[in-house]
PDB file of N, CA and C in Angstrom:
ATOM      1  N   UNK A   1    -111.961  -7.507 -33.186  1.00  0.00           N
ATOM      2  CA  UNK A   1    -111.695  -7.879 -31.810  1.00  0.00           C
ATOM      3  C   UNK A   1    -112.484  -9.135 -31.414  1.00  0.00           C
ATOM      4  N   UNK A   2    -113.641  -9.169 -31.926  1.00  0.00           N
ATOM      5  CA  UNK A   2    -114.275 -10.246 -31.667  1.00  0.00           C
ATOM      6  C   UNK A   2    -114.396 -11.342 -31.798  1.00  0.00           C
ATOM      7  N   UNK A   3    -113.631 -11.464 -33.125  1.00  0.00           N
ATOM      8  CA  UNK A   3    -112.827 -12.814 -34.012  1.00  0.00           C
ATOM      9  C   UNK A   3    -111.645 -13.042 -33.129  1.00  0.00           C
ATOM     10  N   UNK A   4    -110.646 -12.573 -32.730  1.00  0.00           N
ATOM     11  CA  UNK A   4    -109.843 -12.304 -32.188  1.00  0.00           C
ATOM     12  C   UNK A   4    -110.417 -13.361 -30.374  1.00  0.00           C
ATOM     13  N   UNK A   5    -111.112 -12.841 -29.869  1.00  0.00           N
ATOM     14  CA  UNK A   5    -111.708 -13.418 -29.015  1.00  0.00           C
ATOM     15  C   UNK A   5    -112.281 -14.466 -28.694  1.00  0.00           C
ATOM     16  N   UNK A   6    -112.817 -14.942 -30.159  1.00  0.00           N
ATOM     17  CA  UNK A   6    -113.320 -16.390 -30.186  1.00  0.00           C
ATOM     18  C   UNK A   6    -112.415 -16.773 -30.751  1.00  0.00           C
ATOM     19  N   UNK A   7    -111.299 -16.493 -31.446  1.00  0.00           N
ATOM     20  CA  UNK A   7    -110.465 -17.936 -31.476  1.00  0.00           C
ATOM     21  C   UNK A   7    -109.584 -17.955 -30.124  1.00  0.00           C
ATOM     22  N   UNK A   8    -109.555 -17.178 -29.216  1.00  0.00           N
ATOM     23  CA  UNK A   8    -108.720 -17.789 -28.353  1.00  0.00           C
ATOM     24  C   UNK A   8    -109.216 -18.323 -27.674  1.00  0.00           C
ATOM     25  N   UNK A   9    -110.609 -18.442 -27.004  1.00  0.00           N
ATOM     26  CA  UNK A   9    -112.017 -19.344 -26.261  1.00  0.00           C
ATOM     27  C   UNK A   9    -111.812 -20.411 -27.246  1.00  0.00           C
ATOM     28  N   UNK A  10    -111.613 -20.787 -28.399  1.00  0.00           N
ATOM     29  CA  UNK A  10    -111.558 -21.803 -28.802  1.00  0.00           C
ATOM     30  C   UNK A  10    -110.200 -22.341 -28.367  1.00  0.00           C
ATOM     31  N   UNK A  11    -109.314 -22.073 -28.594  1.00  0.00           N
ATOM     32  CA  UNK A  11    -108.307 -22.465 -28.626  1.00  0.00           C
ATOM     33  C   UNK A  11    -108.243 -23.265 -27.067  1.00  0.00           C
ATOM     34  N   UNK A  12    -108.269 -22.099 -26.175  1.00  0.00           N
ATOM     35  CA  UNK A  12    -108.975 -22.739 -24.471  1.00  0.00           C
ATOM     36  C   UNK A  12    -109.518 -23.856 -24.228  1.00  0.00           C
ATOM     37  N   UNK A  13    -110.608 -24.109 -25.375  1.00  0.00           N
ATOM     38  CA  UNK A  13    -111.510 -24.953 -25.619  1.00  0.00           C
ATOM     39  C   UNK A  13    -110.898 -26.469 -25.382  1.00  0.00           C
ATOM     40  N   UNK A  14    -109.979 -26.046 -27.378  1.00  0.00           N
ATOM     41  CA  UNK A  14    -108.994 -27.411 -27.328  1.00  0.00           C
ATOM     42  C   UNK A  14    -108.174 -27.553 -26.582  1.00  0.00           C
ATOM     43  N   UNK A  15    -107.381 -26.902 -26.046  1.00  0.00           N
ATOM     44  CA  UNK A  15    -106.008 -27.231 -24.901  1.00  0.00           C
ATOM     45  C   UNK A  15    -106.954 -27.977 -23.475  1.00  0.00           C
ATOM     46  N   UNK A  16    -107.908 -27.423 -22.856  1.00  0.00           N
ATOM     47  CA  UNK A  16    -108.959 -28.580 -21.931  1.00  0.00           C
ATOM     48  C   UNK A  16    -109.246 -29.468 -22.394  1.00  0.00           C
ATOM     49  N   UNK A  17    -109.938 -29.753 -23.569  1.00  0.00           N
ATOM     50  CA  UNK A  17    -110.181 -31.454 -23.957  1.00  0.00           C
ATOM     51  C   UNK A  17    -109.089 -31.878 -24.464  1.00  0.00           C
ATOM     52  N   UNK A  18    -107.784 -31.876 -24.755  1.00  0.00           N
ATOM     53  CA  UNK A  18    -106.940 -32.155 -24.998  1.00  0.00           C
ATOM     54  C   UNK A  18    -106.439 -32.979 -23.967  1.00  0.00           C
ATOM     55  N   UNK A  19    -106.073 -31.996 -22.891  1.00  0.00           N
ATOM     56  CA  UNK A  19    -105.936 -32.482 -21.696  1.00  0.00           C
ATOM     57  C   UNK A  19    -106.237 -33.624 -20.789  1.00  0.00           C
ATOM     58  N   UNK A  20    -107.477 -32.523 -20.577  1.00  0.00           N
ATOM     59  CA  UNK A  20    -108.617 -34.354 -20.173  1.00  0.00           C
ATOM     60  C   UNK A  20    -108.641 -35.825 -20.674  1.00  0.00           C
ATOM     61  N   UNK A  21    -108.650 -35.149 -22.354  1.00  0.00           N
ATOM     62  CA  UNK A  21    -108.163 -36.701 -23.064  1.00  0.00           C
ATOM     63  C   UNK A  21    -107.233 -37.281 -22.589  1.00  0.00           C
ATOM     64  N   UNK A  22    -106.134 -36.757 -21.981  1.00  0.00           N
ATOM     65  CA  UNK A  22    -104.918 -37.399 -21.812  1.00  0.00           C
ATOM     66  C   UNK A  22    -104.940 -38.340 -20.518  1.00  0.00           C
ATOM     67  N   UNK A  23    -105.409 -37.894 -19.343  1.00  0.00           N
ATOM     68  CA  UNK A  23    -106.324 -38.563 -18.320  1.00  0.00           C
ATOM     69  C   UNK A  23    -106.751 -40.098 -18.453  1.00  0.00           C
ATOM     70  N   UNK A  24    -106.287 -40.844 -17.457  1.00  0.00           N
ATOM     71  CA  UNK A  24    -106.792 -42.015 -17.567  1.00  0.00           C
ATOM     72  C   UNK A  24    -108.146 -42.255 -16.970  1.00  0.00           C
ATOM     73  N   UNK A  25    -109.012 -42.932 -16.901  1.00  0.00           N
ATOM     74  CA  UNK A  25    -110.028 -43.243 -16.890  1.00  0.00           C
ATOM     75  C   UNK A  25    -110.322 -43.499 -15.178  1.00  0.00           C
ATOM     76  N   UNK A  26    -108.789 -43.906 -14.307  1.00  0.00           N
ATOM     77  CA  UNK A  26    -109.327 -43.645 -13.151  1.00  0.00           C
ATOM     78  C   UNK A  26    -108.951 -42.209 -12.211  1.00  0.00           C
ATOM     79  N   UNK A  27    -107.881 -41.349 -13.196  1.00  0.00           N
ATOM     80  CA  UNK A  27    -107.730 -40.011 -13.089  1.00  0.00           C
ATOM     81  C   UNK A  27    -109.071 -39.355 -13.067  1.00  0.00           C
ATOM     82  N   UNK A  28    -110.019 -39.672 -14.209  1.00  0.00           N
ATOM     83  CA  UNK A  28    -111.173 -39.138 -14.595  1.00  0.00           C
ATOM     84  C   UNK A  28    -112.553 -39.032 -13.247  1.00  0.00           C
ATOM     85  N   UNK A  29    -112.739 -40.200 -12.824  1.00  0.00           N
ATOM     86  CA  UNK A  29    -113.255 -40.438 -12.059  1.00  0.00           C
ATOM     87  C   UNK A  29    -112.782 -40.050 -10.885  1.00  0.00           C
ATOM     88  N   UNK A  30    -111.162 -39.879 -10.928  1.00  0.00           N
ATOM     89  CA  UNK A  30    -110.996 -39.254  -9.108  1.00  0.00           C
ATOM     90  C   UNK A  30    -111.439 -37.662  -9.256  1.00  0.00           C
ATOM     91  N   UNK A  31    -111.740 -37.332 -10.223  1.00  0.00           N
ATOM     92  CA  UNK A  31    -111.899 -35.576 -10.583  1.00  0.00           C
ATOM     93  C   UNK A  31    -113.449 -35.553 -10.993  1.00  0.00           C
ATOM     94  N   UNK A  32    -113.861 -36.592 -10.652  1.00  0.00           N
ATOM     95  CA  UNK A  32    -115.282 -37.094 -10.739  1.00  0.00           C
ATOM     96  C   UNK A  32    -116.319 -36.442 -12.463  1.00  0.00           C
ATOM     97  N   UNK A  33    -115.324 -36.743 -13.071  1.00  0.00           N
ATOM     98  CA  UNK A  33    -115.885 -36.633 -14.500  1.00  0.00           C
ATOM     99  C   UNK A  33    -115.953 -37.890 -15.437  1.00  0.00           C
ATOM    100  N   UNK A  34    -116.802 -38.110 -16.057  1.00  0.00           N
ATOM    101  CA  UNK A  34    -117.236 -39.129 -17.350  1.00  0.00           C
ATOM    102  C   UNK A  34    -116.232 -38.986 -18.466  1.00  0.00           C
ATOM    103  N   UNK A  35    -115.603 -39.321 -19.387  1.00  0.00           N
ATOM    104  CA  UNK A  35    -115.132 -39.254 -20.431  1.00  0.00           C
ATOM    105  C   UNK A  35    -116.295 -38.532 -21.476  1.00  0.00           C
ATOM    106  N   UNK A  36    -117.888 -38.902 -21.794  1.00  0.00           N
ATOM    107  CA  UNK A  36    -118.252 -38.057 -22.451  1.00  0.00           C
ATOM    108  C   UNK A  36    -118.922 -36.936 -22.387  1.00  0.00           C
ATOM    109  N   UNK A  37    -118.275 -36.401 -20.143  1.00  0.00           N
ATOM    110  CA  UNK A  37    -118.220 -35.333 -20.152  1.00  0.00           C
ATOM    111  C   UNK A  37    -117.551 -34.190 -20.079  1.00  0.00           C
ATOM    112  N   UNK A  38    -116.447 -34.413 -20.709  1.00  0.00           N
ATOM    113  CA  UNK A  38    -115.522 -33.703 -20.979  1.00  0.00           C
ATOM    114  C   UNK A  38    -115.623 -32.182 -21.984  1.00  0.00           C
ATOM    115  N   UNK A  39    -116.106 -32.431 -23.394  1.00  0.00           N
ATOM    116  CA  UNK A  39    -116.497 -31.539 -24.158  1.00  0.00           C
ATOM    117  C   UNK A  39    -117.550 -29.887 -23.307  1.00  0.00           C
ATOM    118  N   UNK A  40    -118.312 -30.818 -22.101  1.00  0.00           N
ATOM    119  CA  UNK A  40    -119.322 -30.115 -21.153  1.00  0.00           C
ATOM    120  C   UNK A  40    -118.387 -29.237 -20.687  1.00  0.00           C
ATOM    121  N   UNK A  41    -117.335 -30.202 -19.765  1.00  0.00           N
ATOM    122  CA  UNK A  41    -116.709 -29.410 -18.629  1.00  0.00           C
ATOM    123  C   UNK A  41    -115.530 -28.347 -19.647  1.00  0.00           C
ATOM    124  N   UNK A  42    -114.979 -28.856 -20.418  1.00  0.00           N
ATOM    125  CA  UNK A  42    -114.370 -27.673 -20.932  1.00  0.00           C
ATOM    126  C   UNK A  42    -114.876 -26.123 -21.567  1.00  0.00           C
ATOM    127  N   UNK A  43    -116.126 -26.615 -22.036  1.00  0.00           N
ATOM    128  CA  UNK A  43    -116.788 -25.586 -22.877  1.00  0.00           C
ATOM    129  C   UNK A  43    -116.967 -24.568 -21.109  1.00  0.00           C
ATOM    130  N   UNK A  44    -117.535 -25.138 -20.370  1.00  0.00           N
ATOM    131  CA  UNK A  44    -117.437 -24.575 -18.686  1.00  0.00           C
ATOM    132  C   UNK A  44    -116.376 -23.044 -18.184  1.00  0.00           C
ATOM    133  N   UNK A  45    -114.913 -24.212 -19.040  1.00  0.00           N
ATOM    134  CA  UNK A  45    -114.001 -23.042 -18.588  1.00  0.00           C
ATOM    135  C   UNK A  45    -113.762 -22.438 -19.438  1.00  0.00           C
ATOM    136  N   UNK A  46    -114.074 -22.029 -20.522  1.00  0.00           N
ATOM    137  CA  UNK A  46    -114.318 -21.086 -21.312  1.00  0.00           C
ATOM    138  C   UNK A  46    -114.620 -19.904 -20.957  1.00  0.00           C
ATOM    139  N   UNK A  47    -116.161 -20.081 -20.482  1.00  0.00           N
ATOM    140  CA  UNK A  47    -117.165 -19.151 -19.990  1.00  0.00           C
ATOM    141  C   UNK A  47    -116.731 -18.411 -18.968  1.00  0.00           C
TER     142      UNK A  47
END
């Protein structure tokens, strides 16, 4: 179950920075995030 659990928090993981990546740079900033804080804010919605 627990394997099971962390790959789908991962998976979560990638589909948010995925995302974000996709974001332009003044998208980024109207949502008031950095580009290399992205990895931060996703790991965020994980939790």
């Amino acid at each position: 179950m627990n394997l099971v659990r962390s790959y789908q928090s991962w998976r979560r993981y990638r589909e948010t920075v995925n995302e974000l990546n996709r974001l332009s740079q003044r998208e980024l900033a109207d949502l008031g995030i950095a580009r290399t804080d992205i990895p931060t804010v996703a790991r965020r919605t994980v939790m």
